[in-house]
Protein backbone atom coordinates (compact mmCIF):
# COMPACT_ATOMS: atom_id res chain seq x y z
CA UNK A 1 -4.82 25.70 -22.91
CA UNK A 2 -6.04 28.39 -20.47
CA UNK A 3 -5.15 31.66 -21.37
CA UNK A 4 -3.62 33.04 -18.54
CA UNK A 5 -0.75 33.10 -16.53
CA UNK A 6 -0.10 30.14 -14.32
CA UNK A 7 1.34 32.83 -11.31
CA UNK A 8 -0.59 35.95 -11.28
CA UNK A 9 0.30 37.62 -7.97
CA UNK A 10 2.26 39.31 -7.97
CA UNK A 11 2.42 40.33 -11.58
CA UNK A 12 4.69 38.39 -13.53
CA UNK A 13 5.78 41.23 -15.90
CA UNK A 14 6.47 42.81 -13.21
CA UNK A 15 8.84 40.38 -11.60
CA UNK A 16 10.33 40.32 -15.21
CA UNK A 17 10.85 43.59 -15.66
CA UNK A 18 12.82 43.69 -12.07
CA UNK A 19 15.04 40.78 -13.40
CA UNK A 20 15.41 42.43 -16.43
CA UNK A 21 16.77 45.67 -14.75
CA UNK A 22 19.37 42.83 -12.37
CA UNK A 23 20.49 41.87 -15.60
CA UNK A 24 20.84 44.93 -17.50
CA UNK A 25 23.10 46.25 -14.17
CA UNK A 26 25.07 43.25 -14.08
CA UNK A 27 25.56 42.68 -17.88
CA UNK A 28 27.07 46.43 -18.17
CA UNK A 29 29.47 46.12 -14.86
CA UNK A 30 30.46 42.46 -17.01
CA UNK A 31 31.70 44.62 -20.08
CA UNK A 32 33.01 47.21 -17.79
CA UNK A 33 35.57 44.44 -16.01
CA UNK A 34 35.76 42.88 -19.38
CA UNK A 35 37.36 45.96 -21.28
CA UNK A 36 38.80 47.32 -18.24
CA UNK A 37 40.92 45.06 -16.15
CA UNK A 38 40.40 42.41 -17.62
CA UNK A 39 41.96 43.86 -20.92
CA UNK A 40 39.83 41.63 -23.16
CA UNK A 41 39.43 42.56 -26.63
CA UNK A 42 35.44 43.10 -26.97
CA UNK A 43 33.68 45.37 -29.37
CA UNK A 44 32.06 47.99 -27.20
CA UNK A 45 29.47 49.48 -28.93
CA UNK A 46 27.40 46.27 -30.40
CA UNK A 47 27.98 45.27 -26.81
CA UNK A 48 26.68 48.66 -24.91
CA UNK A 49 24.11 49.26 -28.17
CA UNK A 50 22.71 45.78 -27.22
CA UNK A 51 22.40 46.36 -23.40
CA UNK A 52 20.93 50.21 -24.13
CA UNK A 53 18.37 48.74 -26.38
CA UNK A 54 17.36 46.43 -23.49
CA UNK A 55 17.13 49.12 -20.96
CA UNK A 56 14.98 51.06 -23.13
CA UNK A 57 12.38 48.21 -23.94
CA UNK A 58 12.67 47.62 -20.05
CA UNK A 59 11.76 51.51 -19.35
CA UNK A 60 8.57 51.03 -21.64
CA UNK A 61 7.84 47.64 -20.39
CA UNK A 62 7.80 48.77 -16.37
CA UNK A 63 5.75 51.54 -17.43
CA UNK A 64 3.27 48.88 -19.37
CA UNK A 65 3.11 46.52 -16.16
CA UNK A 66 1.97 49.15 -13.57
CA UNK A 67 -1.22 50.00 -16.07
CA UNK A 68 -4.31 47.90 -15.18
CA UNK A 69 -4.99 45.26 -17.95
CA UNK A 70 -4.92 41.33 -18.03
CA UNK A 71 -1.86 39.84 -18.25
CA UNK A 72 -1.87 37.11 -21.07
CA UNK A 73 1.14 34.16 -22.21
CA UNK A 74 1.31 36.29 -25.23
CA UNK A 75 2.43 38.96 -23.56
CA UNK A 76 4.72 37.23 -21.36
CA UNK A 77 6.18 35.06 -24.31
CA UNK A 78 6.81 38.52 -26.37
CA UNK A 79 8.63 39.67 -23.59
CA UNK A 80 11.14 36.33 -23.20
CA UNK A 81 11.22 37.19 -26.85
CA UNK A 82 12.87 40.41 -26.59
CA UNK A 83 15.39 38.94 -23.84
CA UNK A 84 16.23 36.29 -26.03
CA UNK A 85 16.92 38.29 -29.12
CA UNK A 86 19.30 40.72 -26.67
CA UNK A 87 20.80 37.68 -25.04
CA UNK A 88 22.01 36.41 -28.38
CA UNK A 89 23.27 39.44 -29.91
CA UNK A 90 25.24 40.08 -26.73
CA UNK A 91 26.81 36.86 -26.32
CA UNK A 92 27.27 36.70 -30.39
CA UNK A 93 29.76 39.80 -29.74
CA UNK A 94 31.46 38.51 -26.84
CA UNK A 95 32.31 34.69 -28.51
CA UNK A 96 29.92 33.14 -29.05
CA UNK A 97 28.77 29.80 -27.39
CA UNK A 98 32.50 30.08 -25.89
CA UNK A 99 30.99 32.89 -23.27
CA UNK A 100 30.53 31.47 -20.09
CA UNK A 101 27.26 33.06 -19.86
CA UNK A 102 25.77 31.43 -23.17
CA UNK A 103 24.00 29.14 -21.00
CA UNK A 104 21.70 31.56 -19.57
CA UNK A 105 19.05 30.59 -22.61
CA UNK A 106 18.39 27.50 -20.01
CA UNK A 107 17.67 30.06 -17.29
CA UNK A 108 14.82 32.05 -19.90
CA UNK A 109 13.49 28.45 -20.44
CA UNK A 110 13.13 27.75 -16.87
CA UNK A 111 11.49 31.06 -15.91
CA UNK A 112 8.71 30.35 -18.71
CA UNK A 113 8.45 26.88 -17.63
CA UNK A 114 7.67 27.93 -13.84
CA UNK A 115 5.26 30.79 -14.92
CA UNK A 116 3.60 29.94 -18.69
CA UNK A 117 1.58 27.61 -20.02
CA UNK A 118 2.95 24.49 -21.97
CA UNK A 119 2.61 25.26 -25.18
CA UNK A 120 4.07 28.82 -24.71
CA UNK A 121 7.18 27.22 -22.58
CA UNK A 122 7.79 25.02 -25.89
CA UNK A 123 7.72 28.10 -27.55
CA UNK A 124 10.18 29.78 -25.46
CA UNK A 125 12.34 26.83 -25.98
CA UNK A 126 12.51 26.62 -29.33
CA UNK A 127 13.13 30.44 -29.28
CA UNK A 128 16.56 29.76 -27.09
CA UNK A 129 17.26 26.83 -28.97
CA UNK A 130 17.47 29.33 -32.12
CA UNK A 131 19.40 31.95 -30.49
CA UNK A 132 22.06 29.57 -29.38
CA UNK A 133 22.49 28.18 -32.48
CA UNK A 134 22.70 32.16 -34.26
CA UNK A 135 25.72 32.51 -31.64
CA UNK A 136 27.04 29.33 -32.59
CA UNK A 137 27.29 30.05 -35.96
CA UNK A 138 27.91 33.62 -36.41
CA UNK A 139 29.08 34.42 -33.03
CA UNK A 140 32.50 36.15 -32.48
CA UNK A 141 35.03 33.57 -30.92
CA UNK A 142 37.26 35.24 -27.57
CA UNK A 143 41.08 34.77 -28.03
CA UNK A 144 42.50 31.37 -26.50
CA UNK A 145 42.49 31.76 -22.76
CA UNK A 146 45.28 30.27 -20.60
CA UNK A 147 46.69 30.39 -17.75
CA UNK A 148 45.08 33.33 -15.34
CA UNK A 149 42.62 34.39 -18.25
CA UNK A 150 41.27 31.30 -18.25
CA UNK A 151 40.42 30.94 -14.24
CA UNK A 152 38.42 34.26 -15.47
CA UNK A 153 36.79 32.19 -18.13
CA UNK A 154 36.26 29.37 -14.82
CA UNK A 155 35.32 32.55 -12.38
CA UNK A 156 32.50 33.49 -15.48
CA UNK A 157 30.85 30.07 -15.33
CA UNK A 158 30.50 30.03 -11.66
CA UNK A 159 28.81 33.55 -11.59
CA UNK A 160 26.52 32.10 -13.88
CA UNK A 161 25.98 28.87 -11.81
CA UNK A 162 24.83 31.44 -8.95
CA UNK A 163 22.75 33.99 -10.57
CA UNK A 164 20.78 30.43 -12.46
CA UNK A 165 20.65 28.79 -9.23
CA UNK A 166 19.44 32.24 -7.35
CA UNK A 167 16.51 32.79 -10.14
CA UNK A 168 15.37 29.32 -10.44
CA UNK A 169 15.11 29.02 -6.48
CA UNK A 170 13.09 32.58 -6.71
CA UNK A 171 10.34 30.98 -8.99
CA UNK A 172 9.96 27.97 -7.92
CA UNK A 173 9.42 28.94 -4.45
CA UNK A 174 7.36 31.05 -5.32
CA UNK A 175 5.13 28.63 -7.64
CA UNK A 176 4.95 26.34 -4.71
CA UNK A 177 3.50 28.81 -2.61
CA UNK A 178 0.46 29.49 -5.40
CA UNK A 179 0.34 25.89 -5.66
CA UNK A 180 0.08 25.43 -1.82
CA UNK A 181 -2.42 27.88 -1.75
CA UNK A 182 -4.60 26.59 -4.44
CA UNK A 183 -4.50 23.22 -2.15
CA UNK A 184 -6.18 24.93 0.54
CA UNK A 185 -8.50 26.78 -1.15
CA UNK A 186 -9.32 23.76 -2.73
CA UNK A 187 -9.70 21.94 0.05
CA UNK A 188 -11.91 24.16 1.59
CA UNK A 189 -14.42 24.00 -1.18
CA UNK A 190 -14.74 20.36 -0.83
CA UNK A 191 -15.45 21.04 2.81
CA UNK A 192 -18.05 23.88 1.70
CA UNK A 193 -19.47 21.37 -1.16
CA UNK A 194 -19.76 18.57 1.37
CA UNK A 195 -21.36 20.70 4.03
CA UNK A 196 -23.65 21.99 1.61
CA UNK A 197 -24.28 18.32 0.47
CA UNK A 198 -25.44 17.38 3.82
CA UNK A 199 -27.54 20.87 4.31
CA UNK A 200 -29.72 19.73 1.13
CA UNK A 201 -30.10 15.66 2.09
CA UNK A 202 -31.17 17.34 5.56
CA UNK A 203 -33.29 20.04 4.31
CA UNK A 204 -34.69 17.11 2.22
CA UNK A 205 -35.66 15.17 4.97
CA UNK A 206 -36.73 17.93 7.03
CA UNK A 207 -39.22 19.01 3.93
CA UNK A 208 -40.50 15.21 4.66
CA UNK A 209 -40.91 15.46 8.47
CA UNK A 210 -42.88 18.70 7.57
CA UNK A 211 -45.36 16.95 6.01
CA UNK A 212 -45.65 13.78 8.25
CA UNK A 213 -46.18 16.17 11.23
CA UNK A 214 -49.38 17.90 10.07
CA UNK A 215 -51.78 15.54 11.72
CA UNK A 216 -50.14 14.69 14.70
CA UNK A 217 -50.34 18.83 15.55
CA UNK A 218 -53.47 18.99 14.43
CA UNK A 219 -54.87 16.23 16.84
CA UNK A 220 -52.67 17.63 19.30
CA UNK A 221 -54.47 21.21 18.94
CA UNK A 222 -58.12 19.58 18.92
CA UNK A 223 -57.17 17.97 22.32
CA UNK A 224 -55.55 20.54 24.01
CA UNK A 225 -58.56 22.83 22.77
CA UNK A 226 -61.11 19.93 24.51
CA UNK A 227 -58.87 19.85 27.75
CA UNK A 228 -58.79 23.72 27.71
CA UNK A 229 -62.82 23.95 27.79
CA UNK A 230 -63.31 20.70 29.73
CA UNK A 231 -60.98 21.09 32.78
CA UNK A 232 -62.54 22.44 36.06
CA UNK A 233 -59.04 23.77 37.51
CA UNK A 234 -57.17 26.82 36.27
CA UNK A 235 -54.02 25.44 36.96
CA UNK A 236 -54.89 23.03 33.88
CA UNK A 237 -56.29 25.52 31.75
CA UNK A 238 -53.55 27.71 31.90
CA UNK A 239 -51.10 24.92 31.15
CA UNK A 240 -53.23 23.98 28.41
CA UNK A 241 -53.28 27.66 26.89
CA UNK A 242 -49.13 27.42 27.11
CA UNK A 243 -49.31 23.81 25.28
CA UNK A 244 -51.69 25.62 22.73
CA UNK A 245 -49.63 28.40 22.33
CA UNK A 246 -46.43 25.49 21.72
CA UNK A 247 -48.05 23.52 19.04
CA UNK A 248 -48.64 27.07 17.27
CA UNK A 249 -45.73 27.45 17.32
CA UNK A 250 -44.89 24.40 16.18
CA UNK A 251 -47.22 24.53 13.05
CA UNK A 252 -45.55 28.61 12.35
CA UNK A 253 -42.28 26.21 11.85
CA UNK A 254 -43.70 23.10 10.13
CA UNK A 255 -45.53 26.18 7.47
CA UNK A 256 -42.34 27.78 7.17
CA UNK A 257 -40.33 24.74 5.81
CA UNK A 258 -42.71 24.10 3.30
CA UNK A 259 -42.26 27.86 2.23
CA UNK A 260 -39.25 28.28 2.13
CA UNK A 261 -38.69 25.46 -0.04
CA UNK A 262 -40.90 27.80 -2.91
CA UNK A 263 -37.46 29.56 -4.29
CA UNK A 264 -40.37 31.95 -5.52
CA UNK A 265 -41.28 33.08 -2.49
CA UNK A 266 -38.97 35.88 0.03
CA UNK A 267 -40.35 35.63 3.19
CA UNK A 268 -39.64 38.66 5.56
CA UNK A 269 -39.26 38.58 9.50
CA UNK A 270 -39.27 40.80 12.58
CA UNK A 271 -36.22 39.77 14.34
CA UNK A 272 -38.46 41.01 17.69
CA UNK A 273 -41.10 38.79 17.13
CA UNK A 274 -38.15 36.15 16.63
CA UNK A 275 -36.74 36.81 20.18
CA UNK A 276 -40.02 36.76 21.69
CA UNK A 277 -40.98 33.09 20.11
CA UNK A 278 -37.82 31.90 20.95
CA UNK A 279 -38.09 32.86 24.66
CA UNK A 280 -41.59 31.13 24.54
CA UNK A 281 -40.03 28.26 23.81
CA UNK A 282 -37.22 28.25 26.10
CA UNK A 283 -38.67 29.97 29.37
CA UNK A 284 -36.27 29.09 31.57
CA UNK A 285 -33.21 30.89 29.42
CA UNK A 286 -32.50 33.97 31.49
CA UNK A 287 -32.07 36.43 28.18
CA UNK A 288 -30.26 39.63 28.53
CA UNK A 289 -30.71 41.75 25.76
CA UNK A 290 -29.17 44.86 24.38
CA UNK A 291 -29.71 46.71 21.88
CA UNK A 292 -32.20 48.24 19.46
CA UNK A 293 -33.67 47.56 16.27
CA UNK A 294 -35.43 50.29 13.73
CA UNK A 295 -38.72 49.28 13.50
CA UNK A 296 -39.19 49.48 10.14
CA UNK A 297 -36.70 46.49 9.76
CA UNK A 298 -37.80 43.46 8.14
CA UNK A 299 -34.88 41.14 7.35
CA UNK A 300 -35.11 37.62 5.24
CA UNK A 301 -36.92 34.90 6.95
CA UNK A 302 -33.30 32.70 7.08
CA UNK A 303 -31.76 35.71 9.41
CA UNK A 304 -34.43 34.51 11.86
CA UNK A 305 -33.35 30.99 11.84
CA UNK A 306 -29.69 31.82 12.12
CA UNK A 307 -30.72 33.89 15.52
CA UNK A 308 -32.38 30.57 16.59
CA UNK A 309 -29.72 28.46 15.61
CA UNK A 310 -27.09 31.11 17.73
CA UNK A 311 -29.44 31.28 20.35
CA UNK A 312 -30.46 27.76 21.02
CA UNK A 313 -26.83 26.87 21.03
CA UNK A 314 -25.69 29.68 23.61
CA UNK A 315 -28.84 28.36 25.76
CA UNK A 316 -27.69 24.75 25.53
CA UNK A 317 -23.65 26.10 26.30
CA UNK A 318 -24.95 27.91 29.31
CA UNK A 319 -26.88 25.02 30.62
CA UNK A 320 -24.21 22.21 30.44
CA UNK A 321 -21.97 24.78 32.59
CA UNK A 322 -25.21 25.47 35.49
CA UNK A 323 -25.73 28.65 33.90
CA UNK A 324 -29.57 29.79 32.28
CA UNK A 325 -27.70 32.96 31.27
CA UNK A 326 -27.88 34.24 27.53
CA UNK A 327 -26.23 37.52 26.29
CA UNK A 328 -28.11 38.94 23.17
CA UNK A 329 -27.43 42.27 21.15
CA UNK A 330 -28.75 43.27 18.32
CA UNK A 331 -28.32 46.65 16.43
CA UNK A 332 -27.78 48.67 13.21
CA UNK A 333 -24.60 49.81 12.79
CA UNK A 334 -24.75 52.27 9.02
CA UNK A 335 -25.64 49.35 6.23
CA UNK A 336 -25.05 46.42 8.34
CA UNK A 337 -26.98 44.26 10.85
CA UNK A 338 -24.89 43.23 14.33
CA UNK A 339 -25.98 40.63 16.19
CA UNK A 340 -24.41 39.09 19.36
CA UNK A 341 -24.54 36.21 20.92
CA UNK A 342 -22.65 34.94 24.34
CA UNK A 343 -22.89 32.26 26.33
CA UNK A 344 -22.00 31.45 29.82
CA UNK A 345 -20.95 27.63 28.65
CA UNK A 346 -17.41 26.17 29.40
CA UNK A 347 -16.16 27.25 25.91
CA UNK A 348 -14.37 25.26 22.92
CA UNK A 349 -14.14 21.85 24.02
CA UNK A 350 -10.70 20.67 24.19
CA UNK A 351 -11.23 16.81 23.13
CA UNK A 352 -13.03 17.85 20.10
CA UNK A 353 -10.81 20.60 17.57
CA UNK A 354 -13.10 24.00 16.88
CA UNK A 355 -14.65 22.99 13.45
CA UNK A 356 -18.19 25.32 13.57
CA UNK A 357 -18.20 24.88 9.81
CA UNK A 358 -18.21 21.15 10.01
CA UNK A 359 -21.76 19.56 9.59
CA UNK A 360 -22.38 17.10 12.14
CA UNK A 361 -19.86 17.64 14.58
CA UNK A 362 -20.78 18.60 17.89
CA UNK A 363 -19.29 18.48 21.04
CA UNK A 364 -22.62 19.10 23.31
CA UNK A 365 -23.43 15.27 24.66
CA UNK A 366 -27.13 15.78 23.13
CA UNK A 367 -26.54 17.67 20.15
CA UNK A 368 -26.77 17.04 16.57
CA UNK A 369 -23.77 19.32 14.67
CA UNK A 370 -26.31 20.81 12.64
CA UNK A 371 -26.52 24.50 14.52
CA UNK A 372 -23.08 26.61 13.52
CA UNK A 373 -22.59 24.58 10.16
CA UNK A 374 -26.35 26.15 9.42
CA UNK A 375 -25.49 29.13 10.50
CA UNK A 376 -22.37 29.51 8.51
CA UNK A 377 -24.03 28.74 5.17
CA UNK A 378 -27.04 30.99 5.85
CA UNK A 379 -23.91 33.77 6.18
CA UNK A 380 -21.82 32.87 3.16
CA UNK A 381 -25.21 33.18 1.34
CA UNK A 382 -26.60 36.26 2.52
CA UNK A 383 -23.07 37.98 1.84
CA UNK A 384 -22.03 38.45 5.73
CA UNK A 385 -19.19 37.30 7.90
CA UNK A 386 -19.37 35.72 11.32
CA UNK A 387 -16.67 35.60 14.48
CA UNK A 388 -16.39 33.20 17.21
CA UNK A 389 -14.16 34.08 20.60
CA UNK A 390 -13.66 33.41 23.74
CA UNK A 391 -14.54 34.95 26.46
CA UNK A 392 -12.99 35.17 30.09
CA UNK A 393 -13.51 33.53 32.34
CA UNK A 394 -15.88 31.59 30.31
CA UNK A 395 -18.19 31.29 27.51
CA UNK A 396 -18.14 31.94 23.70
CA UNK A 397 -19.36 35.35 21.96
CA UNK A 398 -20.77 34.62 18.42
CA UNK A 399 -21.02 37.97 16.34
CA UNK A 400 -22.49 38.06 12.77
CA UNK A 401 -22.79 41.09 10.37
CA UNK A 402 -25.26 41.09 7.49
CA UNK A 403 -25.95 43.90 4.44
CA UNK A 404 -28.78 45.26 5.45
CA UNK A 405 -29.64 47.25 2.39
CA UNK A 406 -29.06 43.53 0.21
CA UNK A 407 -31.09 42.27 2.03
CA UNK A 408 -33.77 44.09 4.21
CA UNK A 409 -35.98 46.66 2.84
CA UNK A 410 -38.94 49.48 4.32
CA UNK A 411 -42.28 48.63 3.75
């Protein structure tokens, strides 16, 4: 069995201890109506001995749950222990199993079974199970109640009911809760694992592509090189520079997927040089940028793809609203790198629920779901956090922040 407690926050000592000092209040104002008003014949000092010896175990156990430390089932169990041992000498002075409150052993059963492990709950059981029987047997039996005493005797065993009903409702809404939020945390890591599933069969495939798209790109440089020398107009040999200057491109990427897949290998960017192959590609995206970056900055070569992936998507966003605008900001702020990206687009679609960590889901008519999923992953991995807004009257504004003494360095 696992070795911890099945509800750690907040600390279950803790919450003991504060039941503990409810029940040490409420146990004293009993004996006080008990041999005051109520006239009944109770030995007081096994009775206050019994609840002073609680309080004082509860003094030193507060004082134990507020120092740092793991909290183990032992602990816990020793603990119930301690409550069951005063429980039983209490209700052994004030008769016995007679004592409307002798049930309250089920209530120390049920608060281990909603906060211990199994074989410590069994424990805890058999621990109750021994202290009623000790009152039982050697418990000292109340006079015969009648008449008016006896609705006191009635009035006892509903107080009970409440203060059983009030605890039990306390813990298990509370275990609910932890179990409600282990769902969801659970649930998101199968998202994450599934996501990352389809990141690896498409980095797979993309590894393959790589390789398959060497020769075409180098045929495609030896004729643009021939057209380049061979064409009479300058019109065509400028175009054919700008193809040249594409399929380099082109290649740059095709290299860099077969090096990044060398886990060996840290490849290191200039998020500038990023910018300015990215506008190469897409010429017509009117970028506005702000911002500065040291120059001695050199971040990991998957920072550069999330830019593209943020970029590219703003661009496309911007263009399926008639807009070529793209907002772009990128700065140092003390340890971390800000970067961000807005778009002019028509914003979270409304037919299709916000899910950017979803892979392939996409809500752009020629799009492939691949771009925010991508760029959430290359986050969680590099340690950063990312934001997504709206932004009046339209567009989105994507904002990442990434360590940048994990994981950029000076030459």
């Amino acid at each position: 069995m696992p070795n911890t407690l099945l509800t750690t926050t907040p600390s279950f000592l803790r919450t003991l201890c504060n039941l503990r000092w409810v029940a040490i209040v409420g146990q004293a104002v009993t004996v006080l109506v008990a041999l005051g008003p109520l006239g009944i014949a109770l030995p007081r000092w096994p009775l206050w001995g019994g609840i002073a010896a609680l309080a004082l175990f509860n003094v030193y156990a507060t004082w134990r749950s507020h120092r740092p430390g793991e909290e183990t089932p032992a602990d816990a169990f020793a603990h119930m222990l301690v409550d069951v041992a005063v429980l039983s000498w209490l209700v052994a002075w004030s008769g016995g199993i007679g004592n409307p409150f002798s049930s309250m052993f089920l209530l120390l059963i049920a608060v281990s079974a909603l906060a211990l492990p199994l074989r410590w709950v069994l424990a805890t059981g058999v621990a109750c199970l021994l202290g009623y029987v000790v009152t039982a047997v050697f418990g000292r039996p109340l006079p015969h109640l009648h008449g008016n005493n006896f609705n006191v005797h009635l009035w006892g065993m509903a107080v009970n009911f409440v203060l059983s009903a009030g605890v039990v409702l306390y813990f298990s809404t509370r275990l609910v809760a932890a179990l409600r939020l282990r769902e969801q945390e659970l649930a998101r890591l199968r998202e994450r694992f599934a996501r990352n599933e389809g990141i690896v069969a498409l980095a797979t495939h993309a590894a393959a592509v790589a390789h398959e798209l060497n020769t075409p790109l180098a045929t495609m440089t030896l004729l643009t090189e021939d057209i380049r020398e061979h064409a009479a107009e300058p019109d065509i040999r400028e175009d054919a520079a700008t193809m040249r200057q594409l399929i380099d491109v082109c290649r740059d990427r095709v290299r860099a997927l077969a090096a990044s897949a060398d886990m060996g290998v840290h490849q290191r960017v200039d998020l500038d040089d990023v910018v300015q192959r990215w506008q190469l590609i897409r010429p017509t995206v009117d970028l506005q940028r702000t911002g500065a970056l040291p120059p001695w900055l050199a971040t990991d070569a998957s920072t550069g793809h999330l830019l593209q992936a943020l970029l590219n998507n703003a661009a496309d966003a911007s263009r399926q609203a008639g807009s070529q605008r793209v907002d772009l900001d990128l700065r140092c702020e003390g340890d971390e790198l800000v970067g961000t990206v807005r778009d002019y687009g028509n914003g979270f679609h409304e037919a299709l629920p916000f899910q950017s960590e979803q892979l392939f889901r996409t809500s752009k008519p020629e799009g492939m779901g691949v771009g925010l999923a991508l760029s959430h992953a290359t986050i969680e991995r590099l340690g950063g956090r990312m934001t997504m807004r709206a932004v009046p009257p339209k567009g989105v504004q994507v904002q990442f922040r990434l360590p940048v003494a994990a994981h950029d360095e000076t030459p």
